[in-house]
PDB file of N, CA and C in Angstrom:
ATOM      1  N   UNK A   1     -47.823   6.050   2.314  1.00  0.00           N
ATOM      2  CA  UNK A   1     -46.536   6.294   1.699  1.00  0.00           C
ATOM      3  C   UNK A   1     -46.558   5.645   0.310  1.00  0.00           C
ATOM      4  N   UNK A   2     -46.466   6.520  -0.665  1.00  0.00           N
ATOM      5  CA  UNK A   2     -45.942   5.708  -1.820  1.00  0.00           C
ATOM      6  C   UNK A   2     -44.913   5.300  -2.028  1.00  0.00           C
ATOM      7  N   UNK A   3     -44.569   4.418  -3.015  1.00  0.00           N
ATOM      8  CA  UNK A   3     -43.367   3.220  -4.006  1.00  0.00           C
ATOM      9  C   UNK A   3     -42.327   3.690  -3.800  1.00  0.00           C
ATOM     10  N   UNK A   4     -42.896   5.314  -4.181  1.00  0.00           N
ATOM     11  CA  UNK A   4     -41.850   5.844  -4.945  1.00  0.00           C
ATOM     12  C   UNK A   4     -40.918   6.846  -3.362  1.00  0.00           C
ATOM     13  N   UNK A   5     -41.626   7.287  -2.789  1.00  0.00           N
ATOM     14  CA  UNK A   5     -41.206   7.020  -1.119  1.00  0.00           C
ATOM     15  C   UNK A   5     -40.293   6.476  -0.592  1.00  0.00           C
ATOM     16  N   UNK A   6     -41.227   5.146  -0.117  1.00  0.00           N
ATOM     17  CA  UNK A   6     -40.860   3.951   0.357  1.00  0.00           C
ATOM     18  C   UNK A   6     -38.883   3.778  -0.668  1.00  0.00           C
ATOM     19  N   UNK A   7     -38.723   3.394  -1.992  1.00  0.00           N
ATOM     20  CA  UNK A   7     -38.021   3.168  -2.242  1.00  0.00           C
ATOM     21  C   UNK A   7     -37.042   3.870  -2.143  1.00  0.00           C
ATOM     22  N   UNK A   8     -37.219   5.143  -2.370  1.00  0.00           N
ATOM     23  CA  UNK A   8     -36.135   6.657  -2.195  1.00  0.00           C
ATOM     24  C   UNK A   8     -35.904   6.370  -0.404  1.00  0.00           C
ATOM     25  N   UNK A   9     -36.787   6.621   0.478  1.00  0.00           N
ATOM     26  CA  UNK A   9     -36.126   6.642   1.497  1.00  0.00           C
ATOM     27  C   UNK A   9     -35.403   4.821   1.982  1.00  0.00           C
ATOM     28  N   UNK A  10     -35.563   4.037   2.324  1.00  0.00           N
ATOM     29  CA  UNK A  10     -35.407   2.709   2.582  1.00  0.00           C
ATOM     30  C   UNK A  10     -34.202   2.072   1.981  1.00  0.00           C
ATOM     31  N   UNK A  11     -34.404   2.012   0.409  1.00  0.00           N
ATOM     32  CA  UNK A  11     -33.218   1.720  -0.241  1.00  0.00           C
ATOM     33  C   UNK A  11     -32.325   2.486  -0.792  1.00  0.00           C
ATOM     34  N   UNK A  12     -32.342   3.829  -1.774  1.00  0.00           N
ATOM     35  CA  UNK A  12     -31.561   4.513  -2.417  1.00  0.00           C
ATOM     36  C   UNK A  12     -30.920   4.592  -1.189  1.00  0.00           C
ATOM     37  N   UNK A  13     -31.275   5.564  -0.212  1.00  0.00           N
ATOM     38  CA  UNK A  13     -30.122   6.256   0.699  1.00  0.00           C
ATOM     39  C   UNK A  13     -29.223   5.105   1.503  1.00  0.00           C
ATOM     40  N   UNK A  14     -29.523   4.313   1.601  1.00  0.00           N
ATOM     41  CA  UNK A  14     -28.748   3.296   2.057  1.00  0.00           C
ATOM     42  C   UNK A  14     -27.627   2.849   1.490  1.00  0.00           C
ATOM     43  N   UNK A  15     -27.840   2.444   0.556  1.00  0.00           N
ATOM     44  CA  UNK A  15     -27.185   2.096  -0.856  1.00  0.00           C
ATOM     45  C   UNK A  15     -26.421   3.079  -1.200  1.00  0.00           C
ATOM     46  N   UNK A  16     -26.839   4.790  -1.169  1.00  0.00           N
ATOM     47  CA  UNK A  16     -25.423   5.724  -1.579  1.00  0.00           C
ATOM     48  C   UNK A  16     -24.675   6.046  -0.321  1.00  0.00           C
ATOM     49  N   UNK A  17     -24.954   5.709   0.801  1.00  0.00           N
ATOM     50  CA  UNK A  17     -24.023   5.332   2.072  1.00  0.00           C
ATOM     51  C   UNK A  17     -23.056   4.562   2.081  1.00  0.00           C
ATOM     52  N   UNK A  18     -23.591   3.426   1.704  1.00  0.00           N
ATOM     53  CA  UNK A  18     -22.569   2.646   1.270  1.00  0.00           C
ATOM     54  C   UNK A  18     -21.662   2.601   0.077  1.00  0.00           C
ATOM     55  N   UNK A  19     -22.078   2.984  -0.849  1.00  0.00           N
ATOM     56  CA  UNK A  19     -20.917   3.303  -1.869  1.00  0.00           C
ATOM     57  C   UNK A  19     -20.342   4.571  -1.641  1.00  0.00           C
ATOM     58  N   UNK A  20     -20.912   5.207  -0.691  1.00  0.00           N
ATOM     59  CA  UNK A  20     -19.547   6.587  -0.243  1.00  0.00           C
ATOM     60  C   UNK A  20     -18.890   6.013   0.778  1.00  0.00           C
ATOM     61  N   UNK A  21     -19.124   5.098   1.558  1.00  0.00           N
ATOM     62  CA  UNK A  21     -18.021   4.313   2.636  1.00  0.00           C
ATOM     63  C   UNK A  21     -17.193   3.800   1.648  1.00  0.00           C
ATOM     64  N   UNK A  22     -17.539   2.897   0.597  1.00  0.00           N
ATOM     65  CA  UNK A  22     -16.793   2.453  -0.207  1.00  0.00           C
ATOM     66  C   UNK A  22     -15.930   2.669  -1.022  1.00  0.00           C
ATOM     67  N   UNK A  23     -16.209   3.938  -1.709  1.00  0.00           N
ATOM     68  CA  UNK A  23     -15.258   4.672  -2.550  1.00  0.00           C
ATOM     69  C   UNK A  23     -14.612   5.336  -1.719  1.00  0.00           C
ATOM     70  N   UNK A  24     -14.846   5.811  -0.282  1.00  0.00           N
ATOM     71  CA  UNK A  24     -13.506   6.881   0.503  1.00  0.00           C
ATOM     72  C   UNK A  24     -12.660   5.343   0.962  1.00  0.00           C
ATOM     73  N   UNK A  25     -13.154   4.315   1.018  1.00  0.00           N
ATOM     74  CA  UNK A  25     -11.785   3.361   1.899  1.00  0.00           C
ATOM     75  C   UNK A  25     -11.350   3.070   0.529  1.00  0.00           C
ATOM     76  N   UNK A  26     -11.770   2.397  -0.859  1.00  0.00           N
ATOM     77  CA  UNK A  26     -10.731   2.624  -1.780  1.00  0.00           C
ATOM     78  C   UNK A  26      -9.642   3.372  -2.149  1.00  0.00           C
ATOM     79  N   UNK A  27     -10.100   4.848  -2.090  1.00  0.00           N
ATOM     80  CA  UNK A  27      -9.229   5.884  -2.617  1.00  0.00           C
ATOM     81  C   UNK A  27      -8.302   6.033  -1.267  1.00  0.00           C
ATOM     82  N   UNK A  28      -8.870   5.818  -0.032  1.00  0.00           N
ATOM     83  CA  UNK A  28      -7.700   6.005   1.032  1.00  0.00           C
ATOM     84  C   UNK A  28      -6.533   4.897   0.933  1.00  0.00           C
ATOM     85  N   UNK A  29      -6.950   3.811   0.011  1.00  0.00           N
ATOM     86  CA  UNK A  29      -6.259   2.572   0.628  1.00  0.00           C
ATOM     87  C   UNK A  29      -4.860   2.596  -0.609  1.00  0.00           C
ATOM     88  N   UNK A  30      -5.740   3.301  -1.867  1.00  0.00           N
ATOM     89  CA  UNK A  30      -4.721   3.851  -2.823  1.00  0.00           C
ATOM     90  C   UNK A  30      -4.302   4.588  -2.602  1.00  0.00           C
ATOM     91  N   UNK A  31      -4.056   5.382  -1.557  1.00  0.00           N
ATOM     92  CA  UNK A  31      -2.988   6.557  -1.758  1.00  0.00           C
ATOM     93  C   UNK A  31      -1.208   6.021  -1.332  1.00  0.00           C
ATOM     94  N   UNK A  32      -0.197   7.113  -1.598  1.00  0.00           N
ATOM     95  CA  UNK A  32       0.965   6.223  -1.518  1.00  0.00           C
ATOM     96  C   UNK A  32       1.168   6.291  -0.144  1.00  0.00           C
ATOM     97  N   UNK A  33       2.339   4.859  -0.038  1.00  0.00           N
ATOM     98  CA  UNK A  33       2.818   5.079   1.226  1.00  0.00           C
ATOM     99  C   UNK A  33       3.920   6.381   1.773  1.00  0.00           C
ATOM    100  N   UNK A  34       4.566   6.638   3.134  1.00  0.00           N
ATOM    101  CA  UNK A  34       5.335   7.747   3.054  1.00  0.00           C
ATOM    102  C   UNK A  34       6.364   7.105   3.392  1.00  0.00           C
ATOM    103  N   UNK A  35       7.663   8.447   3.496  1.00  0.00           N
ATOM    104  CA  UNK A  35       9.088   7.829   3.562  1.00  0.00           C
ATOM    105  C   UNK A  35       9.750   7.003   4.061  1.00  0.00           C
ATOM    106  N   UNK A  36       9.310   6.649   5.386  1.00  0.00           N
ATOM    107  CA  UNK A  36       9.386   6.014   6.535  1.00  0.00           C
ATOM    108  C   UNK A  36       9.447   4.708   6.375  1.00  0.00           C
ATOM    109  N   UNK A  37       8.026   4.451   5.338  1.00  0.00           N
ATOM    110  CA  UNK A  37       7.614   3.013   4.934  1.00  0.00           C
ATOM    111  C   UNK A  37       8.484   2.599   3.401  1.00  0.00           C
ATOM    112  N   UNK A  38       8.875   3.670   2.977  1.00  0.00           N
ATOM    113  CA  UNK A  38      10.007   3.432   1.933  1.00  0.00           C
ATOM    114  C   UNK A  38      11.179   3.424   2.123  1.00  0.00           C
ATOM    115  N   UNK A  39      11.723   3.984   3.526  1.00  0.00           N
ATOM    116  CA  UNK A  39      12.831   3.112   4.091  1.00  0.00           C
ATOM    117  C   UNK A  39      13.696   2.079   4.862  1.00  0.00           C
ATOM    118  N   UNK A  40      11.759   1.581   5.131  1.00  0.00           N
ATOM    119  CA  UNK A  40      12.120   0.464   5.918  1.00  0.00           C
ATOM    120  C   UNK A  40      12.028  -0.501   5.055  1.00  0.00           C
ATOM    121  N   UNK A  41      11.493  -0.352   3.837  1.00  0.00           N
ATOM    122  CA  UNK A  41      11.220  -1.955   2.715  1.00  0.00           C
ATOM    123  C   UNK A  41      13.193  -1.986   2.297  1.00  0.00           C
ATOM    124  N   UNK A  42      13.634  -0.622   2.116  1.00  0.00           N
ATOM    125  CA  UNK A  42      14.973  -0.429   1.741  1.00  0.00           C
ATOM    126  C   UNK A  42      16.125  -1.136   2.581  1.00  0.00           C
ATOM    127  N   UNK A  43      15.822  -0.678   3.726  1.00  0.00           N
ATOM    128  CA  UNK A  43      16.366  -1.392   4.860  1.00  0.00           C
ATOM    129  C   UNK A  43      16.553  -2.689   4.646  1.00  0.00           C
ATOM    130  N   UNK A  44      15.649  -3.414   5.022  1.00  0.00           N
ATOM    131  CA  UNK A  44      15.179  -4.732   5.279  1.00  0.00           C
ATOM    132  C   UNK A  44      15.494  -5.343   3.904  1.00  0.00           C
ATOM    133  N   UNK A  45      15.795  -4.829   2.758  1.00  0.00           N
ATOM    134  CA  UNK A  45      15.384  -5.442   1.101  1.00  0.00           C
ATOM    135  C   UNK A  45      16.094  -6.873   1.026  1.00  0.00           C
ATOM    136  N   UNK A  46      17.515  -6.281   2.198  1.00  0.00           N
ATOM    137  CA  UNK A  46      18.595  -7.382   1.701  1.00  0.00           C
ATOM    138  C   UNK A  46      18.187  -8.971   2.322  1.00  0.00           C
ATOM    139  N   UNK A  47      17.546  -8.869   3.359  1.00  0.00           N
ATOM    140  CA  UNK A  47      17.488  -9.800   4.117  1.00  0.00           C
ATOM    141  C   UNK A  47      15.857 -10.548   3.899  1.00  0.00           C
ATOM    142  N   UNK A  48      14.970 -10.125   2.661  1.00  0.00           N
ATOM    143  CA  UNK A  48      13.903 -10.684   2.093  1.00  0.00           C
ATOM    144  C   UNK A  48      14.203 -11.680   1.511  1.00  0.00           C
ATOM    145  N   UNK A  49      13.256 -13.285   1.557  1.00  0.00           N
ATOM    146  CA  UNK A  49      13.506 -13.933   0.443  1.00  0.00           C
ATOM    147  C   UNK A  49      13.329 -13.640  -1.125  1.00  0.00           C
ATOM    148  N   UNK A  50      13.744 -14.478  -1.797  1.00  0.00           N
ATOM    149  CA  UNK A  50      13.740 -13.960  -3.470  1.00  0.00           C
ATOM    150  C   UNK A  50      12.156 -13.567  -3.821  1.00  0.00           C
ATOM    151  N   UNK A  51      11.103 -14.433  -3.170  1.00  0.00           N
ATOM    152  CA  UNK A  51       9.605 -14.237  -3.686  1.00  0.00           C
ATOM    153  C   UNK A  51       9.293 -13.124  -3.084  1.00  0.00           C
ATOM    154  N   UNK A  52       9.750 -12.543  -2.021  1.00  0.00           N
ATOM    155  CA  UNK A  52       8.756 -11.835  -1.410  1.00  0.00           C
ATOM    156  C   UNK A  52       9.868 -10.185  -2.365  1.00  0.00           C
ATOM    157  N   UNK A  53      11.176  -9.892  -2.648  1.00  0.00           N
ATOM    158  CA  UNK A  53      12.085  -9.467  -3.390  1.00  0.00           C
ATOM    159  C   UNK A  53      10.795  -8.876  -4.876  1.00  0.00           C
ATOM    160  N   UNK A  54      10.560 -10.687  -5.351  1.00  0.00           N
ATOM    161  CA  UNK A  54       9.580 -10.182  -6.639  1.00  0.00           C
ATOM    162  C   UNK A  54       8.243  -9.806  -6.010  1.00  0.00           C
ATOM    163  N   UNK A  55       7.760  -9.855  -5.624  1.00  0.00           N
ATOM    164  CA  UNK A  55       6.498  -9.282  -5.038  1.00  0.00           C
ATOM    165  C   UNK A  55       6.827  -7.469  -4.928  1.00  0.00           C
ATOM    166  N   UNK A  56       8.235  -6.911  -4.366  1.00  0.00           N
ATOM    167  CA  UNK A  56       8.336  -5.764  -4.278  1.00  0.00           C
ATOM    168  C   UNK A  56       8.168  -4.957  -5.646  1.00  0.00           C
ATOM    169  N   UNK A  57       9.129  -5.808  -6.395  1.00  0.00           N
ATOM    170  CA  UNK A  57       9.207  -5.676  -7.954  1.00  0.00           C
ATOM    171  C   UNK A  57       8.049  -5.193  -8.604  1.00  0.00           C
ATOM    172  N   UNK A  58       7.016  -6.636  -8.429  1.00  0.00           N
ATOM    173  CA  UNK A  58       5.601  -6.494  -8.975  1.00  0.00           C
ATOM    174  C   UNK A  58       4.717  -5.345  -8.707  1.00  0.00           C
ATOM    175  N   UNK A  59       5.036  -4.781  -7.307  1.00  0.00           N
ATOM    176  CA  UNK A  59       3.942  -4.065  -6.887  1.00  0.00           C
ATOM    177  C   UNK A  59       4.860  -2.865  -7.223  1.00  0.00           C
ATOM    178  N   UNK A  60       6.321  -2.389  -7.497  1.00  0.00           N
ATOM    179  CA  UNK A  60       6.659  -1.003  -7.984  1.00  0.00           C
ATOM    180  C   UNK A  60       6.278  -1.046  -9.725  1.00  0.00           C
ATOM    181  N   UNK A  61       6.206  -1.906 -10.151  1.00  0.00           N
ATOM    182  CA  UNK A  61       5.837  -1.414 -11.562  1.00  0.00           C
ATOM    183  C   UNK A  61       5.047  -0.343 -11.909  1.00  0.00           C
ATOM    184  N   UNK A  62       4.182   0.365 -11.187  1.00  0.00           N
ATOM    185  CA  UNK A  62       3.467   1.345 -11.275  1.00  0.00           C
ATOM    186  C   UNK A  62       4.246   2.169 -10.852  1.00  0.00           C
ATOM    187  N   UNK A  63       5.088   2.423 -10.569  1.00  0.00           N
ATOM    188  CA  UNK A  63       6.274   3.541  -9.990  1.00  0.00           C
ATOM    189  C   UNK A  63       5.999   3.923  -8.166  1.00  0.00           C
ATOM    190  N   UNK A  64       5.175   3.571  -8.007  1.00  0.00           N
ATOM    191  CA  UNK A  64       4.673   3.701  -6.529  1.00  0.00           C
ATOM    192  C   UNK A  64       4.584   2.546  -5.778  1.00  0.00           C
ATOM    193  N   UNK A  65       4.123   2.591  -4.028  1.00  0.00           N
ATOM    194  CA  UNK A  65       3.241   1.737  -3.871  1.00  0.00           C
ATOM    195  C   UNK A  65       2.546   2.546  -2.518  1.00  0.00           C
ATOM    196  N   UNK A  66       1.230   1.543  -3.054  1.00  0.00           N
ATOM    197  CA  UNK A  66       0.276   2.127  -2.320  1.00  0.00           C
ATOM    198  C   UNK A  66      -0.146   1.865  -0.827  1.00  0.00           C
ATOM    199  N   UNK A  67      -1.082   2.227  -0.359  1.00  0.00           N
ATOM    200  CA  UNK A  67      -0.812   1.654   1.162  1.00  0.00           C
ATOM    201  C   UNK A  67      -1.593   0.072   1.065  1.00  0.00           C
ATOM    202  N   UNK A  68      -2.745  -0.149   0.201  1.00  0.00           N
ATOM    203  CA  UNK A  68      -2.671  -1.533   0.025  1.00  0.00           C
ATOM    204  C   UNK A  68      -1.607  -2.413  -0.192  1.00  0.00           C
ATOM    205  N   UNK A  69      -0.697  -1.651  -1.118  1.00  0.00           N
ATOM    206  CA  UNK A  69       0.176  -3.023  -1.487  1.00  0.00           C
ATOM    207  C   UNK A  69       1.402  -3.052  -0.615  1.00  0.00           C
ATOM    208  N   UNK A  70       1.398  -2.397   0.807  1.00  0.00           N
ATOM    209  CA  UNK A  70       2.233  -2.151   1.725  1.00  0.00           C
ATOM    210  C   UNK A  70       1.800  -3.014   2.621  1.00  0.00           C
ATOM    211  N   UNK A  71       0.407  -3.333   2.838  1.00  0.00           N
ATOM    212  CA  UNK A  71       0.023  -3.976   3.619  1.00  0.00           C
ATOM    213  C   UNK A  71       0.092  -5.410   3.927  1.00  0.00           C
ATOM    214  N   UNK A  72       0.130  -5.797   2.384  1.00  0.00           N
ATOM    215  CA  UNK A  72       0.712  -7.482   2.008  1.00  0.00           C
ATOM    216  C   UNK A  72       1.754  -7.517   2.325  1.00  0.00           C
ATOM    217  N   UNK A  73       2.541  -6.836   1.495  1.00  0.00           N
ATOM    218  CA  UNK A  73       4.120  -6.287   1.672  1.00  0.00           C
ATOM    219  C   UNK A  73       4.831  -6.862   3.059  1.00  0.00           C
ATOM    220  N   UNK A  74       4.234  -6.152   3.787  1.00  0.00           N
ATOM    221  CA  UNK A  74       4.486  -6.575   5.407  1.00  0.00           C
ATOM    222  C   UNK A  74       3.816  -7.515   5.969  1.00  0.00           C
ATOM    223  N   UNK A  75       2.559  -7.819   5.612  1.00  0.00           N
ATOM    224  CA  UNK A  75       2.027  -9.354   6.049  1.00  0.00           C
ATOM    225  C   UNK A  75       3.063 -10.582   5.507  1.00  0.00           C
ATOM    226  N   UNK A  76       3.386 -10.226   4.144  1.00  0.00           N
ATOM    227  CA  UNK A  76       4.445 -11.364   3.356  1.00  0.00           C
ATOM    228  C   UNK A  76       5.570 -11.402   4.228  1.00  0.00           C
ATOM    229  N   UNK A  77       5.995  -9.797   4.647  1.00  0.00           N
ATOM    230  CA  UNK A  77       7.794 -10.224   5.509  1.00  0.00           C
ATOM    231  C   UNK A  77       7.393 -10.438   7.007  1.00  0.00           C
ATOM    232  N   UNK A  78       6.004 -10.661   7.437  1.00  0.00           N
ATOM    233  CA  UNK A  78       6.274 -11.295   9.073  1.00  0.00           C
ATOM    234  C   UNK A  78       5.874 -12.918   8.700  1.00  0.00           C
ATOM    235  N   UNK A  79       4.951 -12.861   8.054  1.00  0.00           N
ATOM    236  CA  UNK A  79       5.366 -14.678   7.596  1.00  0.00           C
ATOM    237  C   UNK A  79       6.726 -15.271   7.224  1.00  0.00           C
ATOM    238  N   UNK A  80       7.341 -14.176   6.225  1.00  0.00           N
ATOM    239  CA  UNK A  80       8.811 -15.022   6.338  1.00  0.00           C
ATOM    240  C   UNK A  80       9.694 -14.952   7.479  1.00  0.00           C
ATOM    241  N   UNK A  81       9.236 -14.364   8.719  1.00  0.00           N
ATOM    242  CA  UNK A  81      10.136 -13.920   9.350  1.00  0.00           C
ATOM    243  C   UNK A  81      10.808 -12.551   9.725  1.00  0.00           C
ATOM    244  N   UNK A  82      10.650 -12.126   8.909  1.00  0.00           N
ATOM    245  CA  UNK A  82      11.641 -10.583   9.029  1.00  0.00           C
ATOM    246  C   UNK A  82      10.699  -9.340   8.854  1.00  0.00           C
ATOM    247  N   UNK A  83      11.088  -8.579  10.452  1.00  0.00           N
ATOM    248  CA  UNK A  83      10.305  -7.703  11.054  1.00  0.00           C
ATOM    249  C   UNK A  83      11.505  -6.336  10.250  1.00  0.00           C
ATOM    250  N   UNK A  84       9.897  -5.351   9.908  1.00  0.00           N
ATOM    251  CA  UNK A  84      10.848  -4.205   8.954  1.00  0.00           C
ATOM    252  C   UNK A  84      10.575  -3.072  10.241  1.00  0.00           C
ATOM    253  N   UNK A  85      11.589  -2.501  10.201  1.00  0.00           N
ATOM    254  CA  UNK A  85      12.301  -1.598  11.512  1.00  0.00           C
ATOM    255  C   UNK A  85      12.200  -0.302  10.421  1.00  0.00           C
ATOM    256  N   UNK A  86      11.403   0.513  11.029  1.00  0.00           N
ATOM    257  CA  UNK A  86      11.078   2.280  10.919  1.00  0.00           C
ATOM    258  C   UNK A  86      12.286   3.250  11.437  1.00  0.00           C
ATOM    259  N   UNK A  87      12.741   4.108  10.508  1.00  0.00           N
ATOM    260  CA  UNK A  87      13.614   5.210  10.896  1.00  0.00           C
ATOM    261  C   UNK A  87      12.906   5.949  11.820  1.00  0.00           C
ATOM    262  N   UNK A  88      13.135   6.566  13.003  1.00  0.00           N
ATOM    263  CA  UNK A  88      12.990   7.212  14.107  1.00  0.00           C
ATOM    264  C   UNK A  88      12.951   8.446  13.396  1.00  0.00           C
ATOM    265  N   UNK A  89      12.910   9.255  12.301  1.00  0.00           N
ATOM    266  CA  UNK A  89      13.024  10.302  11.639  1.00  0.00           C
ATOM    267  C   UNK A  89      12.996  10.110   9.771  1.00  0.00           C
ATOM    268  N   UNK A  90      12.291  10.953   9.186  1.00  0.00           N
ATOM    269  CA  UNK A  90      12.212  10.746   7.831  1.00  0.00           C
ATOM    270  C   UNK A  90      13.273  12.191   7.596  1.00  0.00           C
ATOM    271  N   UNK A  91      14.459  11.862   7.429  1.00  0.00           N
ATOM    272  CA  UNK A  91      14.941  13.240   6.652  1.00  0.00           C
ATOM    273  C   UNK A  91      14.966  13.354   5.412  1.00  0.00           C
ATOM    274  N   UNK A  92      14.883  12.341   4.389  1.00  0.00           N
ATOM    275  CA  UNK A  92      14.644  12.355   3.371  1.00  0.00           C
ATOM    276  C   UNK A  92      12.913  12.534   2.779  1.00  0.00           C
ATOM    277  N   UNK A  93      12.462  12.945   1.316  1.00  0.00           N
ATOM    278  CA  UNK A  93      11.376  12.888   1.404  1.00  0.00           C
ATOM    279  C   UNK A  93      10.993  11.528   0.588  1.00  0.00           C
ATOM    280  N   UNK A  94       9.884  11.723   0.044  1.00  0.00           N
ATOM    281  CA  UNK A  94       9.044  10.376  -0.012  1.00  0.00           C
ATOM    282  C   UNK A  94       9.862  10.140  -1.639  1.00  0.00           C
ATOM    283  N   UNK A  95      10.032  10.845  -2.453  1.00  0.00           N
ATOM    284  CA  UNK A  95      10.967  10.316  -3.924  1.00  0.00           C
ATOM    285  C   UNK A  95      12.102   9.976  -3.538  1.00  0.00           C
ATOM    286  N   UNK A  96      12.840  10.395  -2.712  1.00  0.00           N
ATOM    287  CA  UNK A  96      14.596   9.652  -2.456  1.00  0.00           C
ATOM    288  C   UNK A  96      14.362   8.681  -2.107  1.00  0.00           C
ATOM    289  N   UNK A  97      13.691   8.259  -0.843  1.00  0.00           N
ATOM    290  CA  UNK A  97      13.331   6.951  -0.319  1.00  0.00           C
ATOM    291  C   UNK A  97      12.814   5.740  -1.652  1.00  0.00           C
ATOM    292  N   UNK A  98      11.896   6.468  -2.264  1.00  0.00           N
ATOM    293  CA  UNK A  98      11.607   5.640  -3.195  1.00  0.00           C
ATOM    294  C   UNK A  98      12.785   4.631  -4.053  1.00  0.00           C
ATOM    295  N   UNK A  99      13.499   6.202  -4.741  1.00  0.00           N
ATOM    296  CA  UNK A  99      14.526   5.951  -5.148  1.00  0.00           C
ATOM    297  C   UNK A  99      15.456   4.739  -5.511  1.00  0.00           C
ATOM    298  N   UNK A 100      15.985   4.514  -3.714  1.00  0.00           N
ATOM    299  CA  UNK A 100      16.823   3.884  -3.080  1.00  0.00           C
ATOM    300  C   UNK A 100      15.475   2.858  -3.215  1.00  0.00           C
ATOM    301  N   UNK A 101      14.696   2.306  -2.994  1.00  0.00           N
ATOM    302  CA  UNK A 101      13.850   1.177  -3.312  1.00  0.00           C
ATOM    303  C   UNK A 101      13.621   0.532  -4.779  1.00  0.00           C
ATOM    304  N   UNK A 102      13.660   1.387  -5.329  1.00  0.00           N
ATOM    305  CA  UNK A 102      13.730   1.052  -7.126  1.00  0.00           C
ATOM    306  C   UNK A 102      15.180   0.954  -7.705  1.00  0.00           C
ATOM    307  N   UNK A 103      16.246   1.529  -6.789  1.00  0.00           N
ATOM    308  CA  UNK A 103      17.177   1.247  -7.315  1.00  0.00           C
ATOM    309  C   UNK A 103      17.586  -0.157  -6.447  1.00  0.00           C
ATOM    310  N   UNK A 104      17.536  -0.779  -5.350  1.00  0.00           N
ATOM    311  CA  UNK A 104      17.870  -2.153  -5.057  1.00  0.00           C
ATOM    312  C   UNK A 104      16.912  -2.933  -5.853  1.00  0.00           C
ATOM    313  N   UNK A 105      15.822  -2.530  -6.308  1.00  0.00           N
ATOM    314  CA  UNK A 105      15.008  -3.372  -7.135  1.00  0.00           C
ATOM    315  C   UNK A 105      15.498  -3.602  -8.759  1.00  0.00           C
ATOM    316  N   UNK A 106      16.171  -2.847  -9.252  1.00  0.00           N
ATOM    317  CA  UNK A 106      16.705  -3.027 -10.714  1.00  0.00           C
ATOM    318  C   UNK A 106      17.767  -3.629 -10.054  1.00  0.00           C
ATOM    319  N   UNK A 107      18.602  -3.521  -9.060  1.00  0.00           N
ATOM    320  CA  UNK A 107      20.096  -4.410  -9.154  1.00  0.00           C
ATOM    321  C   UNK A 107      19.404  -5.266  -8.921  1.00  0.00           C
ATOM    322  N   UNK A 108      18.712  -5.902  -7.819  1.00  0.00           N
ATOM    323  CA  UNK A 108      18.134  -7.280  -8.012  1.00  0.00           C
ATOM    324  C   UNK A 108      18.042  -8.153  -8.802  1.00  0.00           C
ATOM    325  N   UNK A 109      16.928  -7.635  -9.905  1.00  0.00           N
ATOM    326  CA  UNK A 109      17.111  -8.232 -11.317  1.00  0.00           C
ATOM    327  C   UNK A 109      17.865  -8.831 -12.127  1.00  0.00           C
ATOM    328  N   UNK A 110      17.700  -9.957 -12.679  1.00  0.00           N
ATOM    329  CA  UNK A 110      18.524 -10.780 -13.691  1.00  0.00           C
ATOM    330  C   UNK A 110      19.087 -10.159 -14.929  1.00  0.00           C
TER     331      UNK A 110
END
C-alpha cells in the first residue's frame, strides 16, 4: 500500500466524517426554536429573575432564538427555579409568539 493510500483511506475519510457530523449538529443546533417554545419563555417571562430576563434580551438581539440558545435558556430557568409550562396546542405561528416575546422584552427595558 502506498502513502498516498494509506493516508486517503485511514485519515482523510475519517476526518470528513467527522466534520460532516459536525457541521449537521451545528446547523441543527442553529435552527430556530418553534411556537410552543416561544410561548412558554412568554408565559413564564414574568416570573424570571432580572439576569436570566437579560439573558433573554441578549440572546433575541439577533431577532431569533435558536435551539442552542433555548437550551441555556431553560437550563438558566430550572436553576432559578421556575419550570416553563408548554401550550397543549400552538395556534399561533412561530412570528406572533415571537412577537409577544420581544414585545415583553422592550417593556422590560430601562
Amino acid at each position: 500500500m502506498t502513502p498516498i493510500k494509506f493516508i486517503l483511506r485511514y485519515t482523510a475519510v475519517p476526518f470528513m466524517a467527522i466534520f460532516a457530523v459536525v457541521f449537521w449538529a451545528s446547523h441543527h443546533a442553529s435552527a430556530e426554536i418553534d411556537a410552543r417554545q416561544y410561548a412558554a419563555l412568554s408565559g413564564a417571562y414574568a416570573s424570571f429573575p432580572a439576569d436570566l430576563r437579560r439573558d433573554i434580551g441578549l440572546a433575541l438581539q439577533s431577532g431569533k432564538l435558536s435551539k442552542w440558545d433555548y437550551s441555556s435558556l431553560v437550563r438558566k430557568s430550572l436553576n432559578d427555579g421556575v419550570v416553563l409550562d408548554w401550550p397543549s396546542d400552538d395556534k399561533e405561528g412561530v412570528a406572533a409568539e415571537r412577537e409577544k416575546l420581544v414585545a415583553l422584552v422592550k417593556a422590560d427595558r430601562p
